[in-house]
Protein backbone atom coordinates (compact mmCIF):
# COMPACT_ATOMS: atom_id res chain seq x y z
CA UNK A 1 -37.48 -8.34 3.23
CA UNK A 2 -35.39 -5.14 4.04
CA UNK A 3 -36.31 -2.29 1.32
CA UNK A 4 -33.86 -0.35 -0.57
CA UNK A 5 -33.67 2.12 1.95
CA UNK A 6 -33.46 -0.02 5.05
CA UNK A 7 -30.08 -1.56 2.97
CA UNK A 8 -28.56 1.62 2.32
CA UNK A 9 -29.30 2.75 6.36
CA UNK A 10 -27.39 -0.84 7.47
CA UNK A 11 -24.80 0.22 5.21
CA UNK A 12 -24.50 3.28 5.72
CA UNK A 13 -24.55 3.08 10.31
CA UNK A 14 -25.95 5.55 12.06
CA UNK A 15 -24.18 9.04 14.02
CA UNK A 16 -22.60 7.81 16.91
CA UNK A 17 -19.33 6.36 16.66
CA UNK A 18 -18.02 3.28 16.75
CA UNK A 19 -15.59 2.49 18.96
CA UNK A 20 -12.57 1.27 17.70
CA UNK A 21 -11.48 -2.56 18.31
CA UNK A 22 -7.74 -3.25 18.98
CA UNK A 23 -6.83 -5.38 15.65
CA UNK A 24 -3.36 -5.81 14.01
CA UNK A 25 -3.43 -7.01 10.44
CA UNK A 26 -0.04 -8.34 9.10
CA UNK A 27 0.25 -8.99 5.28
CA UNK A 28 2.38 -11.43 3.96
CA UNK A 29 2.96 -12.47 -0.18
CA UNK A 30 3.35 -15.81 -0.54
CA UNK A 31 6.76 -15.58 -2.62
CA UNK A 32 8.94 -12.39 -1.75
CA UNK A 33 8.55 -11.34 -5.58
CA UNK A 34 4.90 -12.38 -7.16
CA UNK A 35 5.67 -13.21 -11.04
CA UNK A 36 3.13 -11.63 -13.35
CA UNK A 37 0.33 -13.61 -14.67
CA UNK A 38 1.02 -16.52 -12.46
CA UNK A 39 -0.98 -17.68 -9.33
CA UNK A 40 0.25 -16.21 -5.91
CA UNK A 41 -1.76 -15.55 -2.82
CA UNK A 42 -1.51 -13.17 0.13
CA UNK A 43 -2.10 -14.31 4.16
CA UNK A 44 -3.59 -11.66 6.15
CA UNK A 45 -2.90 -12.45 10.03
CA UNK A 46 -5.52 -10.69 12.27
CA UNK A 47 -5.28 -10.68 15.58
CA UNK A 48 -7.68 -9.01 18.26
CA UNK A 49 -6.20 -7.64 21.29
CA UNK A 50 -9.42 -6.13 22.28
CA UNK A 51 -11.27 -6.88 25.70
CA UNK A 52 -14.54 -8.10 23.68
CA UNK A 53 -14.64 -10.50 20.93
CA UNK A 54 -14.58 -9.36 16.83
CA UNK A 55 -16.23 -10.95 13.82
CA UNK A 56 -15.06 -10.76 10.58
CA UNK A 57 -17.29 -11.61 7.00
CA UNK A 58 -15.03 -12.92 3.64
CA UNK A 59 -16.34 -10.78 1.34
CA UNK A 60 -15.98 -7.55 3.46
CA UNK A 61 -12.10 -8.68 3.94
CA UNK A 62 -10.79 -7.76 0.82
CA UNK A 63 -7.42 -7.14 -0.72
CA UNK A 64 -6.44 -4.34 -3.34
CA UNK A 65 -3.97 -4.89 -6.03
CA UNK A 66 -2.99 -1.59 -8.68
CA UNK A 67 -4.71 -2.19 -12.02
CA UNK A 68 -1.26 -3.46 -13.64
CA UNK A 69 -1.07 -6.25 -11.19
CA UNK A 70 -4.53 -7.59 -12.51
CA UNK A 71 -3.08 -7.61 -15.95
CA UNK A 72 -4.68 -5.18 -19.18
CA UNK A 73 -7.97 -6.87 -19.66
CA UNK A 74 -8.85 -7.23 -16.22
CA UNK A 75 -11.51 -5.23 -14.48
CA UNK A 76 -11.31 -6.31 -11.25
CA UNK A 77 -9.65 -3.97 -8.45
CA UNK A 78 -10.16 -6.10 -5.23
CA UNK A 79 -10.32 -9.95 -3.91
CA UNK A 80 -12.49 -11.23 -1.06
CA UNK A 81 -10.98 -13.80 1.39
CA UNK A 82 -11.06 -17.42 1.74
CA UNK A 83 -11.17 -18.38 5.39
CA UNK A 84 -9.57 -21.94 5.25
CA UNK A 85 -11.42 -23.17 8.35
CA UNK A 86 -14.93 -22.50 6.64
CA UNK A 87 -17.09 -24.90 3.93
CA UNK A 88 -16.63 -22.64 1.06
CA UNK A 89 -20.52 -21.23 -0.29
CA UNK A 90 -21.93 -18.42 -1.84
CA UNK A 91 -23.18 -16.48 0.63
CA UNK A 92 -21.54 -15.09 3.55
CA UNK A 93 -18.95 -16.87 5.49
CA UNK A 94 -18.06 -15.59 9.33
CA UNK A 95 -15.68 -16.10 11.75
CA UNK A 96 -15.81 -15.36 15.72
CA UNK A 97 -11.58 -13.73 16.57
CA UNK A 98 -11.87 -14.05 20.73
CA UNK A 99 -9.67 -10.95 22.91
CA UNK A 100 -5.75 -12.57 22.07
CA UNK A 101 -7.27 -14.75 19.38
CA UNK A 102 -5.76 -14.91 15.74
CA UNK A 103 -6.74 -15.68 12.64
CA UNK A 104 -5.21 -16.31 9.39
CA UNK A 105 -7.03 -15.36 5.91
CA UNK A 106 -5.67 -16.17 2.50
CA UNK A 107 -6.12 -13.88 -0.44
CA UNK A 108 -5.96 -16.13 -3.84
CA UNK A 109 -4.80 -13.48 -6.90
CA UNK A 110 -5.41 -15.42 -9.99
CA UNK A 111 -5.66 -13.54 -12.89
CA UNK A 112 -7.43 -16.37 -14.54
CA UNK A 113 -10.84 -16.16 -12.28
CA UNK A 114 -13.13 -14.11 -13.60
CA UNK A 115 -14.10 -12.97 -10.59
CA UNK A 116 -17.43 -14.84 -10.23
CA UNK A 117 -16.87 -17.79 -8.18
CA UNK A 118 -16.14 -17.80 -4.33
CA UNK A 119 -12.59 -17.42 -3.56
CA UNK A 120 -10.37 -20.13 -2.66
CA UNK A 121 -12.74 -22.50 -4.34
CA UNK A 122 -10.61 -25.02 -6.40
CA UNK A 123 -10.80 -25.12 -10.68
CA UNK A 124 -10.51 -27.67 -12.82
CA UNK A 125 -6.88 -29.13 -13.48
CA UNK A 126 -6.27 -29.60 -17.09
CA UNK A 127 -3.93 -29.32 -19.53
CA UNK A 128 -6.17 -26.12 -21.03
CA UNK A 129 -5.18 -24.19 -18.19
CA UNK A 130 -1.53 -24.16 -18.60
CA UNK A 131 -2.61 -23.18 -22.50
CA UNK A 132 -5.00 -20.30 -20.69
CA UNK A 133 -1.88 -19.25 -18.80
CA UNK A 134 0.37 -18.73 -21.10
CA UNK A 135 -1.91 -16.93 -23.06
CA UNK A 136 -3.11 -15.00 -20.48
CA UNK A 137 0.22 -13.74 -19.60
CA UNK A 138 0.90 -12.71 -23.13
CA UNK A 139 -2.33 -10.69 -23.39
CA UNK A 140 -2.21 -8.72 -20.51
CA UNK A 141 1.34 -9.23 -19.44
CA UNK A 142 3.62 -8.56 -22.77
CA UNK A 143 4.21 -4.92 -21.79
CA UNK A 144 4.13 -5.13 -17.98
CA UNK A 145 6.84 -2.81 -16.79
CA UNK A 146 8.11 -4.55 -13.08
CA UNK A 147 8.93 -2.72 -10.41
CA UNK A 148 7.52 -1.85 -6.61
CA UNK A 149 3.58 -1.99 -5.85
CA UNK A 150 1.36 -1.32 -2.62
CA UNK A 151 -1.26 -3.43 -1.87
CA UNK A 152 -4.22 -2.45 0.28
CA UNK A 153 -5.96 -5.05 2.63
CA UNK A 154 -9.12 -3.98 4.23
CA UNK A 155 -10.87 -5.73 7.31
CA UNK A 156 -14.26 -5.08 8.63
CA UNK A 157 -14.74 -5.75 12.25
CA UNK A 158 -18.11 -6.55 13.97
CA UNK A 159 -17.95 -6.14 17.27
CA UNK A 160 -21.91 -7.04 17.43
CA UNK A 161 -22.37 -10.51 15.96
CA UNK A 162 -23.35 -9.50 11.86
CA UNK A 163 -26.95 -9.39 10.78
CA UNK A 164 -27.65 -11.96 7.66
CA UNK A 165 -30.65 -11.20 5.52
CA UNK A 166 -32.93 -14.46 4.06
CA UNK A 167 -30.12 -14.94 1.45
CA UNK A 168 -27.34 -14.75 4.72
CA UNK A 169 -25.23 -11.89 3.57
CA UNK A 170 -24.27 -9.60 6.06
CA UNK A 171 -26.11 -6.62 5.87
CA UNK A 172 -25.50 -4.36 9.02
CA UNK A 173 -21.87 -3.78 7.51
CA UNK A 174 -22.63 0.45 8.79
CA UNK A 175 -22.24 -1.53 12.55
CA UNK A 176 -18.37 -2.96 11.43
CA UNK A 177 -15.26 -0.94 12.12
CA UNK A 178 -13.07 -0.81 8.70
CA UNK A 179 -8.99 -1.26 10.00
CA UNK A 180 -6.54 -0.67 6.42
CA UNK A 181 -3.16 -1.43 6.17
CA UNK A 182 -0.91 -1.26 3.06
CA UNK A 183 2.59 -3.25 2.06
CA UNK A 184 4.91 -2.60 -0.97
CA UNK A 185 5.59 -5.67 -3.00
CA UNK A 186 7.91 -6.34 -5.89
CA UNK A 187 6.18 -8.07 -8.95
CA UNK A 188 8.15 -9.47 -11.85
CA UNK A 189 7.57 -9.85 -15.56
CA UNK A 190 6.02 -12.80 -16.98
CA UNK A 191 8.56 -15.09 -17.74
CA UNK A 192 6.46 -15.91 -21.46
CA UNK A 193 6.48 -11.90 -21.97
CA UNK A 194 9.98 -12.10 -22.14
CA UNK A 195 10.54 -15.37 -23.90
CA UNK A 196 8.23 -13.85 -26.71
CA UNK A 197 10.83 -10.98 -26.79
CA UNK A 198 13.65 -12.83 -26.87
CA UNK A 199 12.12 -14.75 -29.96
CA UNK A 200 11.15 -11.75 -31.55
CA UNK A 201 14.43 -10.17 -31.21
CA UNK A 202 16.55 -13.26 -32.39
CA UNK A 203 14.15 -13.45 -35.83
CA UNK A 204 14.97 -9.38 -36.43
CA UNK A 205 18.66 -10.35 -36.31
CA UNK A 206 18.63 -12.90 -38.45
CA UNK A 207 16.95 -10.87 -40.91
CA UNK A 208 19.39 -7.90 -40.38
CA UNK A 209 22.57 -10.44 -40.14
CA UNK A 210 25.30 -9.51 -42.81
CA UNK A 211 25.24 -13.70 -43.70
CA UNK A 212 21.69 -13.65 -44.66
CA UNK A 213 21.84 -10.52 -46.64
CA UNK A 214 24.10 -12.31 -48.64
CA UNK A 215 22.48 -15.00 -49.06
CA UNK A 216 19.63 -12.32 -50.26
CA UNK A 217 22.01 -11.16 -52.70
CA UNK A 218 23.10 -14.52 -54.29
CA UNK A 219 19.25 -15.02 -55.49
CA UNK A 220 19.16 -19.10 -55.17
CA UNK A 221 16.00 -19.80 -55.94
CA UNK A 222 12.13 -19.49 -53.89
CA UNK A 223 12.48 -22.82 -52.42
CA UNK A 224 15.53 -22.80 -51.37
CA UNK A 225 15.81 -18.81 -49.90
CA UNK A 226 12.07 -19.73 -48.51
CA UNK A 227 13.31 -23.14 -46.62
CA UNK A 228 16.74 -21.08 -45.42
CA UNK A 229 14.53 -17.85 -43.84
CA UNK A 230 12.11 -20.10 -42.57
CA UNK A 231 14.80 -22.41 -40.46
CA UNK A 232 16.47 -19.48 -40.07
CA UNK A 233 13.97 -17.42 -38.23
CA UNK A 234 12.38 -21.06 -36.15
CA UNK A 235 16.32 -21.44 -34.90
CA UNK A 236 17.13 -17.90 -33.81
CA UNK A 237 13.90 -17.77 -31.97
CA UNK A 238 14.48 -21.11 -30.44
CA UNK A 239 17.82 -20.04 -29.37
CA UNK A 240 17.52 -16.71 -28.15
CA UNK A 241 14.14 -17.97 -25.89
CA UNK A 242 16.79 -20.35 -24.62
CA UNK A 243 18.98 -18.04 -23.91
CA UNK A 244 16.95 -16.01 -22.24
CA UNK A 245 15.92 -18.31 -19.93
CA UNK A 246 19.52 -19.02 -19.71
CA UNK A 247 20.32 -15.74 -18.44
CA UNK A 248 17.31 -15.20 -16.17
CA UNK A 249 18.49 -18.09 -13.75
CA UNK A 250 22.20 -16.89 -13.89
CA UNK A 251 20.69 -13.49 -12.60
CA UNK A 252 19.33 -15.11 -9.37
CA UNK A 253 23.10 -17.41 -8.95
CA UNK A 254 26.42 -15.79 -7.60
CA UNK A 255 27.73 -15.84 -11.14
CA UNK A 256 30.50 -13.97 -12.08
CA UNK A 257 28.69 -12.28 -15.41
CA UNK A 258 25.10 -11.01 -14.59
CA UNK A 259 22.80 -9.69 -17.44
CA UNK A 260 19.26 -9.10 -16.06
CA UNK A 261 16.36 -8.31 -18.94
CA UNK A 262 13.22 -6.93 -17.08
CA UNK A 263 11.05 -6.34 -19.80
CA UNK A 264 9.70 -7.08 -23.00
CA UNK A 265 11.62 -4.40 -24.63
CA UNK A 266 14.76 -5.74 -22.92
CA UNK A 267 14.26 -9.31 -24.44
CA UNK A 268 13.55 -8.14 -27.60
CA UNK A 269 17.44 -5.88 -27.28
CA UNK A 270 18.70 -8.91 -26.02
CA UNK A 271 17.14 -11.42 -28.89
CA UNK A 272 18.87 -9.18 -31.10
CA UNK A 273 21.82 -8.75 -29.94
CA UNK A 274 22.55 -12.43 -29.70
């Protein structure tokens, strides 16, 4: 068993240096703009156009995301690969790249997984998981501001075949040759984010409309001022979510009339003004 020090040494490679293998890494989102909150991916295409052949470990191919992308709560800053041509475990997985050879990686970025479990390994399907979406994208999603993002993908390449300890993770990463590459995204806001808005923004103009202060005013009884402010309140926020939606898919037509909300605080102007 290596000691603490041996580790750090593997780690950390030795003086000379390493010479550098001809790799392109191309980066490609899986939708051309990645909704907040919901499950996208990223394929990273490596291909070696060294003389010698490269090897590349899954959890020392790694993709960065800015905090906001991983949502409030989150902690996480980076994602391992899943190499789809490997039996998913949770140790080290490696693959041999040959001189012309390519390979394809997929990042998964679910803001769900915690994080723990080996990437690209499949969850349980149940209804609780659309529940844990929604939810998820209202807690860390509500005040998302949209815009442009750079993500980071990093690749370790072995030109040595990688040295597995007696638990077979790769421990000689000081040998590997780290190759970077970055690509601006677009992300949108969470669809939910906005249809919370929207709601929110139709029930304040109900309560500021001149017809319900009057009905205020004309005192008609608890029962019958409670029933009106609660139907009141369920329909405008029924309607305005609808419209919302409404006027997020007219955005993306050829439409004559285009109103695009963005945000949170959008939906909520727009709940109100409808």
């Amino acid at each position: 068993m290596n000691t603490p020090a041996e580790v750090k040494e593997d780690e950390i490679g030795g003086l000379e240096a390493l010479a550098k293998p001809d790799v392109d890494v191309v980066l490609t989102p899986s939708r051309e703009r990645p909704i907040a909150g919901e499950l996208w991916s990223v394929l990273g295409e490596i291909t070696n156009r060294s003389k010698i052949p490269i090897w590349i470990v899954d959890n020392k191919t790694v993709l960065a995301l800015a905090p906001e992308m991983w949502g409030l709560s989150s902690h996480r800053g980076a994602a391992g690969a899943f190499f789809p041509s490997i039996q998913s475990r949770p140790d080290d997985e490696i693959v041999r790249i040959d001189p012309d050879g390519k390979y394809v990686v997929v990042w998964k970025i679910d803001t769900l997984d915690s994080g723990e479990t080996v990437m690209g390994a499949g969850h349980s399907n149940t209804h609780w998981q659309v529940v844990r979406r929604i939810a998820g994208a209202l807690k860390d999603f509500v005040f998302f501001n949209p815009g442009k993002f750079t993500i980071a993908a990093t690749v370790h390449a072995w030109t040595v075949p990688p040295k597995l300890n007696e638990n077979g993770y790769v421990t000689n990463v000081g040998d590997s040759f780290p190759i970077s590459v970055t690509k601006e995204i677009d992300m949108e806001a969470s669809p939910w984010a906005l249809i919370l808005g929207a709601a929110i923004g139709g029930m304040l103009g109900f309560m500021i409309n001149p017809i319900t202060m009057k009905v205020f005013a004309q005192n008609t009884g608890f029962w019958r001022l409670s029933i009106f402010i609660l139907l009141g309140l369920a329909g405008s926020a029924l309607f305005c979510g609808i419209v919302n939606i409404l006027v997020s898919r007219l955005a993306k037509t050829n439409f004559f009339l285009m109103i695009k909300v963005n945000d949170f605080w959008g939906s909520i102007a727009m709940g109100i003004a409808v």
